[in-house]
PDB file of N, CA and C in Angstrom:
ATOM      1  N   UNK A   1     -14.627  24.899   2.060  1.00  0.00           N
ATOM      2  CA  UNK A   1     -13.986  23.628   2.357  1.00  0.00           C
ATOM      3  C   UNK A   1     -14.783  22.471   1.742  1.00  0.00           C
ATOM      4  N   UNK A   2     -16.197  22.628   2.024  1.00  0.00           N
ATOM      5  CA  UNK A   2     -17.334  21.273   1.436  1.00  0.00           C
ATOM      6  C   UNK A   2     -17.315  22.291   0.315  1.00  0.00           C
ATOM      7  N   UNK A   3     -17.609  21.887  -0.926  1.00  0.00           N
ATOM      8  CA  UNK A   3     -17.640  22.656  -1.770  1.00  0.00           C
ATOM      9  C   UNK A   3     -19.597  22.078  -2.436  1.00  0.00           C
ATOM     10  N   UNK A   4     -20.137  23.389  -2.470  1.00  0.00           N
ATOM     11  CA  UNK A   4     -21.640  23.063  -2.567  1.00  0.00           C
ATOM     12  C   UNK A   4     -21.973  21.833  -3.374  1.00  0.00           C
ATOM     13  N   UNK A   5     -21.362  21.898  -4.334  1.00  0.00           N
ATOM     14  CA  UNK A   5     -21.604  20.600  -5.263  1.00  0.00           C
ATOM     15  C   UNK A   5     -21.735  19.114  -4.422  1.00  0.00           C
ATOM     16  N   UNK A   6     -20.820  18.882  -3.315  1.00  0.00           N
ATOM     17  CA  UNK A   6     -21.344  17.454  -2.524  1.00  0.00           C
ATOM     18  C   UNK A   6     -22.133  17.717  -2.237  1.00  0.00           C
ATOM     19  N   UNK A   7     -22.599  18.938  -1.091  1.00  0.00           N
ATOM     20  CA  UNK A   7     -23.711  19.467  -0.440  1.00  0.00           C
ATOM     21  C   UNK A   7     -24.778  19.643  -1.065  1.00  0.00           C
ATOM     22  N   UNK A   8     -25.184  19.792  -2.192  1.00  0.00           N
ATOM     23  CA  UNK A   8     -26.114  19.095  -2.926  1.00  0.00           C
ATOM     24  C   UNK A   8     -26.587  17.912  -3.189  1.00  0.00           C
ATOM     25  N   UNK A   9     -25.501  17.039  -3.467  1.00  0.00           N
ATOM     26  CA  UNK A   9     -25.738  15.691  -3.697  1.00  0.00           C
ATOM     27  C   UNK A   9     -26.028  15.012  -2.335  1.00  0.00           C
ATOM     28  N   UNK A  10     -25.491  15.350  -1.337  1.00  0.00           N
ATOM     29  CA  UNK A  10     -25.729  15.127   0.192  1.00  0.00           C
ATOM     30  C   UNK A  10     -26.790  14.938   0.173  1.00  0.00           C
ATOM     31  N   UNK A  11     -27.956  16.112  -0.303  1.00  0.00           N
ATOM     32  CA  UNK A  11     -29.201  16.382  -0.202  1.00  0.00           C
ATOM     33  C   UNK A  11     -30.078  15.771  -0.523  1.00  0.00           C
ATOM     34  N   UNK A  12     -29.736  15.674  -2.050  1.00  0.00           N
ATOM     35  CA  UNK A  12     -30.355  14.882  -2.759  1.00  0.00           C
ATOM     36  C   UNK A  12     -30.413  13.476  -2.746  1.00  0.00           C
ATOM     37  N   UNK A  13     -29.211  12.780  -1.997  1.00  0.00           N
ATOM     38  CA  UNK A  13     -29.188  11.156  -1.767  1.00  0.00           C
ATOM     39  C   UNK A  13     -29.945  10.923  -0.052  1.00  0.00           C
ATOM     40  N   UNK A  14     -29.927  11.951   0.480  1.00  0.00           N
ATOM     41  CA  UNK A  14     -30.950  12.228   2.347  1.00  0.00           C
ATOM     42  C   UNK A  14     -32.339  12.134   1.468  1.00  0.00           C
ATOM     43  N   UNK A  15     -32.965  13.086   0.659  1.00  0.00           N
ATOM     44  CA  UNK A  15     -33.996  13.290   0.194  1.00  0.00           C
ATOM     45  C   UNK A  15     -34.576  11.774  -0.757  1.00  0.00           C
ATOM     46  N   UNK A  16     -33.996  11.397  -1.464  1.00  0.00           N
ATOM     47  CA  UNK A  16     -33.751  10.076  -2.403  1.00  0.00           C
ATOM     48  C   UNK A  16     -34.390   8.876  -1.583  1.00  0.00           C
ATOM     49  N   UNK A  17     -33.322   8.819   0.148  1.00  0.00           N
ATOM     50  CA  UNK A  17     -33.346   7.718   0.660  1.00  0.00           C
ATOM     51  C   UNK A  17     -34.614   8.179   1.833  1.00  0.00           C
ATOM     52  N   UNK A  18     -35.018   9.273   1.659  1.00  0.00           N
ATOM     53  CA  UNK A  18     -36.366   9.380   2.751  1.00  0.00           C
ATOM     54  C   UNK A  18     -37.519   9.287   2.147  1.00  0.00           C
ATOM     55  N   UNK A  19     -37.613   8.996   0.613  1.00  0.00           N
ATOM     56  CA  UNK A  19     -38.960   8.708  -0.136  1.00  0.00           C
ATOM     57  C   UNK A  19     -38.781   7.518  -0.058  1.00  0.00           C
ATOM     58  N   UNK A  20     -37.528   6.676  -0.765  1.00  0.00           N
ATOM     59  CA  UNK A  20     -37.526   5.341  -0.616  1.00  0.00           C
ATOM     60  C   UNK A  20     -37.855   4.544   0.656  1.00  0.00           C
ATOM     61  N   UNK A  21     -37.909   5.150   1.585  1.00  0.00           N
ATOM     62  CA  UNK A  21     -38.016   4.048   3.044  1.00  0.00           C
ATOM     63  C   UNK A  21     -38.809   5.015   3.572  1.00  0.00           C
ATOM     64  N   UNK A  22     -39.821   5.657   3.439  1.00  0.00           N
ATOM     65  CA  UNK A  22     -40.379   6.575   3.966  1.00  0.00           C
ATOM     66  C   UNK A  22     -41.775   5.001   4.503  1.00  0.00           C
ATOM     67  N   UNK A  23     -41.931   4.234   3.697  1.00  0.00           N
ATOM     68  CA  UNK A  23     -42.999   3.315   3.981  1.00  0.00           C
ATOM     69  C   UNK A  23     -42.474   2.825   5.804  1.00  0.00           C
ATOM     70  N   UNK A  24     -41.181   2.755   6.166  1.00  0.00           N
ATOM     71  CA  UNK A  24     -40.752   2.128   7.567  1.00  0.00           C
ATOM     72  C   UNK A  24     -41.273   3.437   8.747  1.00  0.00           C
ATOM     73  N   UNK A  25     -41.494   4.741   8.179  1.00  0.00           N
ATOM     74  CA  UNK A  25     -42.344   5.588   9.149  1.00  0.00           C
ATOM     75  C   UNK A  25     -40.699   6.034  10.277  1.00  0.00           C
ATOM     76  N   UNK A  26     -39.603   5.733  10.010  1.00  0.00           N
ATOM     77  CA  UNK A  26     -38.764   5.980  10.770  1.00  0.00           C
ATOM     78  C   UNK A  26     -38.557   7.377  11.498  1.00  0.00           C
ATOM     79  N   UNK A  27     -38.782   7.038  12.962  1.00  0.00           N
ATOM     80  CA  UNK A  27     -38.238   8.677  13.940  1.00  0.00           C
ATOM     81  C   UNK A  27     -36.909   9.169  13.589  1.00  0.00           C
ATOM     82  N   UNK A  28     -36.746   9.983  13.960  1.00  0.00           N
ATOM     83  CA  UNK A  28     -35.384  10.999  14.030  1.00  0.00           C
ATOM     84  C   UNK A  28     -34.326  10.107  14.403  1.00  0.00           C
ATOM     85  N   UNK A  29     -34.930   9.162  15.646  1.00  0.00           N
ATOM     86  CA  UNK A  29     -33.848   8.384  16.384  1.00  0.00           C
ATOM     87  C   UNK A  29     -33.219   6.803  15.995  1.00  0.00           C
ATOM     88  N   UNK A  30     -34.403   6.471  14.703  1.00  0.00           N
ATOM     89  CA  UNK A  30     -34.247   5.554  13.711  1.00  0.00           C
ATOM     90  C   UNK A  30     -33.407   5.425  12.755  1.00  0.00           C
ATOM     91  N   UNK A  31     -33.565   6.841  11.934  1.00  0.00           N
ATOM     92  CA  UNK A  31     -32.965   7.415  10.926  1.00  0.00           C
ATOM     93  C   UNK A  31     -31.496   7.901  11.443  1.00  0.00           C
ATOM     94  N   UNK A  32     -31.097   8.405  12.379  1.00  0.00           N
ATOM     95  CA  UNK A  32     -29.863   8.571  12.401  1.00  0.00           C
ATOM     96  C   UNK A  32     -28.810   6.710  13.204  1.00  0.00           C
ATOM     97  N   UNK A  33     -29.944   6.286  13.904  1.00  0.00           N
ATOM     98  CA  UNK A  33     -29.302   4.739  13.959  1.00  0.00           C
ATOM     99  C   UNK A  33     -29.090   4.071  12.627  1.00  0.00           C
ATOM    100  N   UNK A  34     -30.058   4.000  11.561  1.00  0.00           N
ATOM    101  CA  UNK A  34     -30.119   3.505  10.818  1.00  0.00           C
ATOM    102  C   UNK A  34     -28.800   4.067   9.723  1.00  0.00           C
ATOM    103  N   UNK A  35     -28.379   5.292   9.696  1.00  0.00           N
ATOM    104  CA  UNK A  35     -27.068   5.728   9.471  1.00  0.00           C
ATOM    105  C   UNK A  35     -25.875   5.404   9.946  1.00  0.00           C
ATOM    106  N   UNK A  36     -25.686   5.413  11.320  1.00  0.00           N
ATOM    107  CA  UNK A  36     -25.085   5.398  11.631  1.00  0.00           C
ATOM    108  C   UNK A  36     -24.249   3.585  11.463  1.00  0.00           C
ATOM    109  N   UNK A  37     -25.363   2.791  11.068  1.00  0.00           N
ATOM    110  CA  UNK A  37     -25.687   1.232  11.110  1.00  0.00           C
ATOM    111  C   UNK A  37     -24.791   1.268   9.836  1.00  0.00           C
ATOM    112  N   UNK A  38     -25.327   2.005   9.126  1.00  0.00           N
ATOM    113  CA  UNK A  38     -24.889   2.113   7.543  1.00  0.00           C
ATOM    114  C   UNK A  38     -23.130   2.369   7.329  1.00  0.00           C
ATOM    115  N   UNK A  39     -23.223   3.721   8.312  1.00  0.00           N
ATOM    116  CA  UNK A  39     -21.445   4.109   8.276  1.00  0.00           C
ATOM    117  C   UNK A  39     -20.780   3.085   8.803  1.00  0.00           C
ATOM    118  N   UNK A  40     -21.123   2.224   9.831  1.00  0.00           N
ATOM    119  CA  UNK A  40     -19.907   1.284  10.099  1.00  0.00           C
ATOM    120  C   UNK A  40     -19.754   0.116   9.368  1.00  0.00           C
ATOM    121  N   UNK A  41     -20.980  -0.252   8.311  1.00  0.00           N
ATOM    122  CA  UNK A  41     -20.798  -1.178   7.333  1.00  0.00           C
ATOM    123  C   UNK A  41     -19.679  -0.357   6.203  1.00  0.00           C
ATOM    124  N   UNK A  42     -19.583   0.627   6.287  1.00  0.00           N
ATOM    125  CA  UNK A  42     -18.992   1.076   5.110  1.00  0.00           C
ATOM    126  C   UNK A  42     -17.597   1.093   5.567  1.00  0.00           C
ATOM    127  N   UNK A  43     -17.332   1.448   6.623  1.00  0.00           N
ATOM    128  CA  UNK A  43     -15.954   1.358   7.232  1.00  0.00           C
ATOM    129  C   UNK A  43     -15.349   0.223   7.334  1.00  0.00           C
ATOM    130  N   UNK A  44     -16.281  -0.969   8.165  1.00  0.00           N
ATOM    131  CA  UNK A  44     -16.204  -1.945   7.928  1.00  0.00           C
ATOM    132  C   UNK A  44     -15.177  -2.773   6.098  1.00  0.00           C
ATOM    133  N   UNK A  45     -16.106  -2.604   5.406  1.00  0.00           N
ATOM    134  CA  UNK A  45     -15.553  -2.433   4.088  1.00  0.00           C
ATOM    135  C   UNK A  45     -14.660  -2.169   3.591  1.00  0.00           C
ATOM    136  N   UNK A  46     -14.303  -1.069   3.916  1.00  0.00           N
ATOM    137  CA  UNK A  46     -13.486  -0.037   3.725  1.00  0.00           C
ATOM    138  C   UNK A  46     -11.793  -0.653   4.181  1.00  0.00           C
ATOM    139  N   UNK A  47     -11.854  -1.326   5.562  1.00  0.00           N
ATOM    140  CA  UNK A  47     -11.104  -1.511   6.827  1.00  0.00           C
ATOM    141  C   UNK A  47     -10.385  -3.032   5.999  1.00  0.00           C
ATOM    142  N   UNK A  48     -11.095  -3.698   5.253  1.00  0.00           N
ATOM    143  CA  UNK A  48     -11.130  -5.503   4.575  1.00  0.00           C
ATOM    144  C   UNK A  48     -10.278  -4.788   2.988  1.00  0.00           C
ATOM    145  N   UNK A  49     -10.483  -3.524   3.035  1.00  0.00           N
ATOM    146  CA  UNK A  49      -9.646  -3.655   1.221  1.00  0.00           C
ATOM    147  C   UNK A  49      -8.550  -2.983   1.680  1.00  0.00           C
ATOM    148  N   UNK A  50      -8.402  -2.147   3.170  1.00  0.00           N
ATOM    149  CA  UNK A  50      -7.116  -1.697   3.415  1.00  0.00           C
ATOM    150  C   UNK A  50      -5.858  -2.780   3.650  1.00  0.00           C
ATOM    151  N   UNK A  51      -6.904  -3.446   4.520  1.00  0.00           N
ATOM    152  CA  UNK A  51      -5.962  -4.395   5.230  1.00  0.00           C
ATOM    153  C   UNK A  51      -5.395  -5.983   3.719  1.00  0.00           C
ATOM    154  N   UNK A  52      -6.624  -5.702   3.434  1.00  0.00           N
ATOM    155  CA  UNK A  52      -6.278  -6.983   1.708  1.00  0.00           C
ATOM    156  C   UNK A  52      -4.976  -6.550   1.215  1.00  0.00           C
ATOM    157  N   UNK A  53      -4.943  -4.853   0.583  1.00  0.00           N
ATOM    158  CA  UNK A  53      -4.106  -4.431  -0.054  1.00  0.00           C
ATOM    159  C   UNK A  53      -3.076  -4.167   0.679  1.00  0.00           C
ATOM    160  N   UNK A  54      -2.787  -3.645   1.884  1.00  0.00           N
ATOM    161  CA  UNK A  54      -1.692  -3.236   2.574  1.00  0.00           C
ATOM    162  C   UNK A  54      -0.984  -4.356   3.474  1.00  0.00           C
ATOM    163  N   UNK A  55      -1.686  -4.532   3.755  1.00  0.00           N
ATOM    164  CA  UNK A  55      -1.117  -6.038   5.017  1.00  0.00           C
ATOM    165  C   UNK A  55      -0.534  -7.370   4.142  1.00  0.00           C
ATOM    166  N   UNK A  56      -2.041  -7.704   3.700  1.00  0.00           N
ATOM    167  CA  UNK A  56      -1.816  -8.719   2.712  1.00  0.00           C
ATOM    168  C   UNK A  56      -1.267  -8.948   1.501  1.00  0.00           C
ATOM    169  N   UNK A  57      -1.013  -7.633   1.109  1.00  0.00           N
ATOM    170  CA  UNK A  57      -0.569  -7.366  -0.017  1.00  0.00           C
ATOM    171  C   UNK A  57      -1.896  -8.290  -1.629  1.00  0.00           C
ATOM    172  N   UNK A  58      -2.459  -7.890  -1.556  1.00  0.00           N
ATOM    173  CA  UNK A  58      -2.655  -8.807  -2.480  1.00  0.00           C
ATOM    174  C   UNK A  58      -4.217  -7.317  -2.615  1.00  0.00           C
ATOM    175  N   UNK A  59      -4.692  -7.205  -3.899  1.00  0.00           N
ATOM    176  CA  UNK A  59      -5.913  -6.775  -4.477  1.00  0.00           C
ATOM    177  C   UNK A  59      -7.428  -8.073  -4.746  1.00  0.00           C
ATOM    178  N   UNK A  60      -8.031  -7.847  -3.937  1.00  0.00           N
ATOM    179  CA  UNK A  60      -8.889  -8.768  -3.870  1.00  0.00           C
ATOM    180  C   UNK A  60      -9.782  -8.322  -5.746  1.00  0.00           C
ATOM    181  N   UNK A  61     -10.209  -9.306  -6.795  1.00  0.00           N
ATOM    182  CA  UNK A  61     -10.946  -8.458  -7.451  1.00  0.00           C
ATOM    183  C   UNK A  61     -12.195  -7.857  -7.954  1.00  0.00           C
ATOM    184  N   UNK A  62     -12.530  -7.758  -6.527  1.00  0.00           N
ATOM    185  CA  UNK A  62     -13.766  -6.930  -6.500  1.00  0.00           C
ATOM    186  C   UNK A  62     -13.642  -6.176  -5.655  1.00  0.00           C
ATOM    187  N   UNK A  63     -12.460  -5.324  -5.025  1.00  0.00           N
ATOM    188  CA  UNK A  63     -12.032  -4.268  -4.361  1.00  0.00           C
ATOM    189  C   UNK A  63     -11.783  -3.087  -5.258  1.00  0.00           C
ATOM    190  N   UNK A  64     -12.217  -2.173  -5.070  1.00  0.00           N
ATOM    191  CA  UNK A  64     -12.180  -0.930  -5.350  1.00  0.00           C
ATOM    192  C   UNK A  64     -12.249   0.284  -3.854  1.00  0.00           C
ATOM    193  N   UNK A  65     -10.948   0.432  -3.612  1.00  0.00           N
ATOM    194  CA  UNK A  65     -10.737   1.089  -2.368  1.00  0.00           C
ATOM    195  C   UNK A  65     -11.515   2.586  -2.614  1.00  0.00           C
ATOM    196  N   UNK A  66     -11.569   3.204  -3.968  1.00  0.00           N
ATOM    197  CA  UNK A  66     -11.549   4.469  -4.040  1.00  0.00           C
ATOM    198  C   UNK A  66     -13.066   5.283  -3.734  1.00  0.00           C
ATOM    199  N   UNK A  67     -14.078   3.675  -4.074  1.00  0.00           N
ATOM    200  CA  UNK A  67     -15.177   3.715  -4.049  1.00  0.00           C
ATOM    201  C   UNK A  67     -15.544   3.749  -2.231  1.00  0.00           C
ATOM    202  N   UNK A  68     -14.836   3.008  -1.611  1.00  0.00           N
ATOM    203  CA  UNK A  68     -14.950   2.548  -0.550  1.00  0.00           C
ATOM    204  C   UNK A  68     -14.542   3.508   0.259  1.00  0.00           C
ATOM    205  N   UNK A  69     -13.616   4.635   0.023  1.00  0.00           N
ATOM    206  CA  UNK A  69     -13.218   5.790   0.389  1.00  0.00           C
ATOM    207  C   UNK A  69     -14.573   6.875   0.698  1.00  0.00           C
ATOM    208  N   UNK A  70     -15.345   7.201  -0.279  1.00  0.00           N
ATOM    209  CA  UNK A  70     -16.173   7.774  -1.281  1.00  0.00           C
ATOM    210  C   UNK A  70     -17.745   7.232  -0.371  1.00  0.00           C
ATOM    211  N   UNK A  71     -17.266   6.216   0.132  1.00  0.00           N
ATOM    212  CA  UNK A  71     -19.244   5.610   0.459  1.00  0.00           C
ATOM    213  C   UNK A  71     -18.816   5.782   2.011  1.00  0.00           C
ATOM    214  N   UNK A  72     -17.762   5.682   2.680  1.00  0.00           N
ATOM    215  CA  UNK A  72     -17.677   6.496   4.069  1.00  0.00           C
ATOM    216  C   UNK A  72     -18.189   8.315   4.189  1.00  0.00           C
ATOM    217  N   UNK A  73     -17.264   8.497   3.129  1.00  0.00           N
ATOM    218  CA  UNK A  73     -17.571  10.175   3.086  1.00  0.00           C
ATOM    219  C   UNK A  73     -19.017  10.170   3.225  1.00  0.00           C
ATOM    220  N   UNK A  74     -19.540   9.606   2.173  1.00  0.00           N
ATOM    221  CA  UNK A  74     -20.686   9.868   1.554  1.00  0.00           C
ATOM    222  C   UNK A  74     -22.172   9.425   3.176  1.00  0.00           C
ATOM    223  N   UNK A  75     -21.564   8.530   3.725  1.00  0.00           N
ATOM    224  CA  UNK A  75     -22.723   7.900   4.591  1.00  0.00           C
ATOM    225  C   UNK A  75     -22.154   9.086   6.222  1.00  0.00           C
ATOM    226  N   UNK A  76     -20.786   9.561   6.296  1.00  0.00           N
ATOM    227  CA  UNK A  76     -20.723  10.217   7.239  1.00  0.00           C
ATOM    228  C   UNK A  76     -21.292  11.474   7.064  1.00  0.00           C
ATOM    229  N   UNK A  77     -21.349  12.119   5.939  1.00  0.00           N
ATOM    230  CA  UNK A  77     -21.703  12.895   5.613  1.00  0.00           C
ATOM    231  C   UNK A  77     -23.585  13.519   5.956  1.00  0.00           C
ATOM    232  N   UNK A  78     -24.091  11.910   5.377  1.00  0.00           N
ATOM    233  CA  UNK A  78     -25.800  11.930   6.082  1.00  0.00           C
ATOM    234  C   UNK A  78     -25.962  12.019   7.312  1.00  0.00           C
ATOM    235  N   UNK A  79     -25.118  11.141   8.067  1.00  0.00           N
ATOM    236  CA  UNK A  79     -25.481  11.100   9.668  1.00  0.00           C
ATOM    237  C   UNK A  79     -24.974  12.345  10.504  1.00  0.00           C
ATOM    238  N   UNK A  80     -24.322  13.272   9.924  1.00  0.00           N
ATOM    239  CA  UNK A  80     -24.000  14.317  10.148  1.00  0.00           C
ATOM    240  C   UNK A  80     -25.021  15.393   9.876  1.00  0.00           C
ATOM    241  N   UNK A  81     -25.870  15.182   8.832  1.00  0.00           N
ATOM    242  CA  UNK A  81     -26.988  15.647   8.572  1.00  0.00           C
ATOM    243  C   UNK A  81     -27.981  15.540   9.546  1.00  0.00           C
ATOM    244  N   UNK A  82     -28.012  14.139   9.410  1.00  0.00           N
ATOM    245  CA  UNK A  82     -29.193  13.218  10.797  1.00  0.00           C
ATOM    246  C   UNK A  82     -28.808  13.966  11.979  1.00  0.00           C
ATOM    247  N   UNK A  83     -27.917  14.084  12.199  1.00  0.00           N
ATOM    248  CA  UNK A  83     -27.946  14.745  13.677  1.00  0.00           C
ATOM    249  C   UNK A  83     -27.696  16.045  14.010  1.00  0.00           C
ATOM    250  N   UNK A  84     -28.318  17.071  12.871  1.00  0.00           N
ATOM    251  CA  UNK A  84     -27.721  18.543  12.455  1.00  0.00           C
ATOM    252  C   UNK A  84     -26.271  19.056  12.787  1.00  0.00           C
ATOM    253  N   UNK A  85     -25.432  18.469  12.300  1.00  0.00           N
ATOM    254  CA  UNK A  85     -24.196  18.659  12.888  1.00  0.00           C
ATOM    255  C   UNK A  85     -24.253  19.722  10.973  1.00  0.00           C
ATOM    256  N   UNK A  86     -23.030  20.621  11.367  1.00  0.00           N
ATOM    257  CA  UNK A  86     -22.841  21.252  10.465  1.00  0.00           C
ATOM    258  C   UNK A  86     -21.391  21.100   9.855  1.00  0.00           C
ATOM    259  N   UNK A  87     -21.026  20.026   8.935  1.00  0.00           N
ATOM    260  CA  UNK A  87     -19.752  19.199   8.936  1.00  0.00           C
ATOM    261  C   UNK A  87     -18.836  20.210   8.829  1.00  0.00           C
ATOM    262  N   UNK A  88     -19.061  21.110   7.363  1.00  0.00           N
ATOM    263  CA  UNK A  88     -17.868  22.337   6.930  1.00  0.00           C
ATOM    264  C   UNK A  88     -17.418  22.707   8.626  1.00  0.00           C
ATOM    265  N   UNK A  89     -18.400  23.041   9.144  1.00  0.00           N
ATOM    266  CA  UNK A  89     -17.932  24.045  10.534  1.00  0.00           C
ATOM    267  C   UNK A  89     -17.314  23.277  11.459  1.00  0.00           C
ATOM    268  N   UNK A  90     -17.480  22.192  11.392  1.00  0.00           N
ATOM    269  CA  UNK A  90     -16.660  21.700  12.303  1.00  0.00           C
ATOM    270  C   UNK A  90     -15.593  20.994  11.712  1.00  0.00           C
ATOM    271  N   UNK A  91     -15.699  20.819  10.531  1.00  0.00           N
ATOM    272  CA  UNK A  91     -14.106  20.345   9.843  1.00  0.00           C
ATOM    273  C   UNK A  91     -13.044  21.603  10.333  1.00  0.00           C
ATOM    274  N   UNK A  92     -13.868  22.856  10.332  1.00  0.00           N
ATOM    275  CA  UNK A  92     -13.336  24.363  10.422  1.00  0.00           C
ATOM    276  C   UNK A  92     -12.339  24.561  11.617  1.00  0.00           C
ATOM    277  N   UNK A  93     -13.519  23.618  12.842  1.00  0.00           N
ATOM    278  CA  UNK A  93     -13.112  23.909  14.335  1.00  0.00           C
ATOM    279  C   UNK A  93     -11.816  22.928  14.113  1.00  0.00           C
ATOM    280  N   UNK A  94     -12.418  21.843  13.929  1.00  0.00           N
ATOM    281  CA  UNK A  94     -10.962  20.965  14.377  1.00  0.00           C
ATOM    282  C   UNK A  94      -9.758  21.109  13.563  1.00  0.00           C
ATOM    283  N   UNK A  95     -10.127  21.597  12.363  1.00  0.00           N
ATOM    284  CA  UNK A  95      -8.428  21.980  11.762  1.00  0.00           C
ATOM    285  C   UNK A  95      -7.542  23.202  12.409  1.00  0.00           C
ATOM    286  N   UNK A  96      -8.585  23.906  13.137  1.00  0.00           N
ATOM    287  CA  UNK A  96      -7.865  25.003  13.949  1.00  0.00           C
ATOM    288  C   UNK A  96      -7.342  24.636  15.514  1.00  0.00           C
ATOM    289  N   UNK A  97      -8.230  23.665  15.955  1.00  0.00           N
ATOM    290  CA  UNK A  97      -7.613  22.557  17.043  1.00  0.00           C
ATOM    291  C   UNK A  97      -6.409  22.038  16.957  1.00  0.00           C
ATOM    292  N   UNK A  98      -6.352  21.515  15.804  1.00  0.00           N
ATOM    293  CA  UNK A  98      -4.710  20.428  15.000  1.00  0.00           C
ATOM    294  C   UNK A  98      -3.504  21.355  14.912  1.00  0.00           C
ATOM    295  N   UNK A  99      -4.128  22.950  14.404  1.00  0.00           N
ATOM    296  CA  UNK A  99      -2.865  23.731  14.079  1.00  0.00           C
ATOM    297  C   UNK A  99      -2.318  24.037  15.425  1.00  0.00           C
ATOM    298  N   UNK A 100      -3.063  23.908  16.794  1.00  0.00           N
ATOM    299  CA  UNK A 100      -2.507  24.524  17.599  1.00  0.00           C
ATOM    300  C   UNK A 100      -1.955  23.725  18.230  1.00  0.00           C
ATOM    301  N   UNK A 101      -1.445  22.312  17.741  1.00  0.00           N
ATOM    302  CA  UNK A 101      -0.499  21.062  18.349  1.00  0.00           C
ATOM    303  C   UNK A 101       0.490  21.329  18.141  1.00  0.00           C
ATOM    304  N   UNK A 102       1.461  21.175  19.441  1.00  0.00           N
ATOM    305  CA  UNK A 102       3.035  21.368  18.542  1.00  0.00           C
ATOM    306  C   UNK A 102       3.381  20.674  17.745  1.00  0.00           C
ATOM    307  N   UNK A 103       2.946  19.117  17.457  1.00  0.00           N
ATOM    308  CA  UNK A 103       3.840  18.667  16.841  1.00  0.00           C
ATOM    309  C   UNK A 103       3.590  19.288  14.908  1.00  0.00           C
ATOM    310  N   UNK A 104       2.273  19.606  14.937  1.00  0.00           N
ATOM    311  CA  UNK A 104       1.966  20.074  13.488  1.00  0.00           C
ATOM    312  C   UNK A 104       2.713  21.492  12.821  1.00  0.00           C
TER     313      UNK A 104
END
């Protein structure tokens, strides 16, 4: 379902961003706040080019939704890390949750 190739890069941008800020000495309980701080800026973001383009109709031009798509994945993806969650497996669980709705 994750196909290794993100799961690499996953790795490598966790690994990337723990040399770079490794000087702040951040706990376990830092580092996944500090993610988690991160994912709702991105949603945030994310939430201003939906609503620009869909509501408002209008393309702001320095919106690029696709990117903005892409840096949620990408930051849910770490804090999912941060908190050993094992994403594939539970993308796994809950799509088997969904199938067993009637309305699906």
């Amino acid at each position: 379902m994750i196909d290794n190739e993100f799961t690499k890069e996953i790795n490598i941008i966790d690994e990337n961003l723990k040399k770079h800020f490794s000087y702040l000495n951040q706990s376990k309980l830092e580092d996944i706040l500090s993610r988690l701080s991160k994912l709702t800026e991105e949603i945030w973001e994310l939430n201003s080019d939906v609503l620009n383009i869909y509501y408002k109709r209008r393309e702001t031009k320095d919106s690029n939704i696709e990117l903005e798509f892409a840096d949620v994945m990408i930051c849910l993806a770490l804090l999912a890390k941060s908190v050993d969650i094992d994403l594939e497996k539970a993308l796994i669980n809950k799509f088997n949750i969904i199938k067993q709705r009637w309305w699906i």
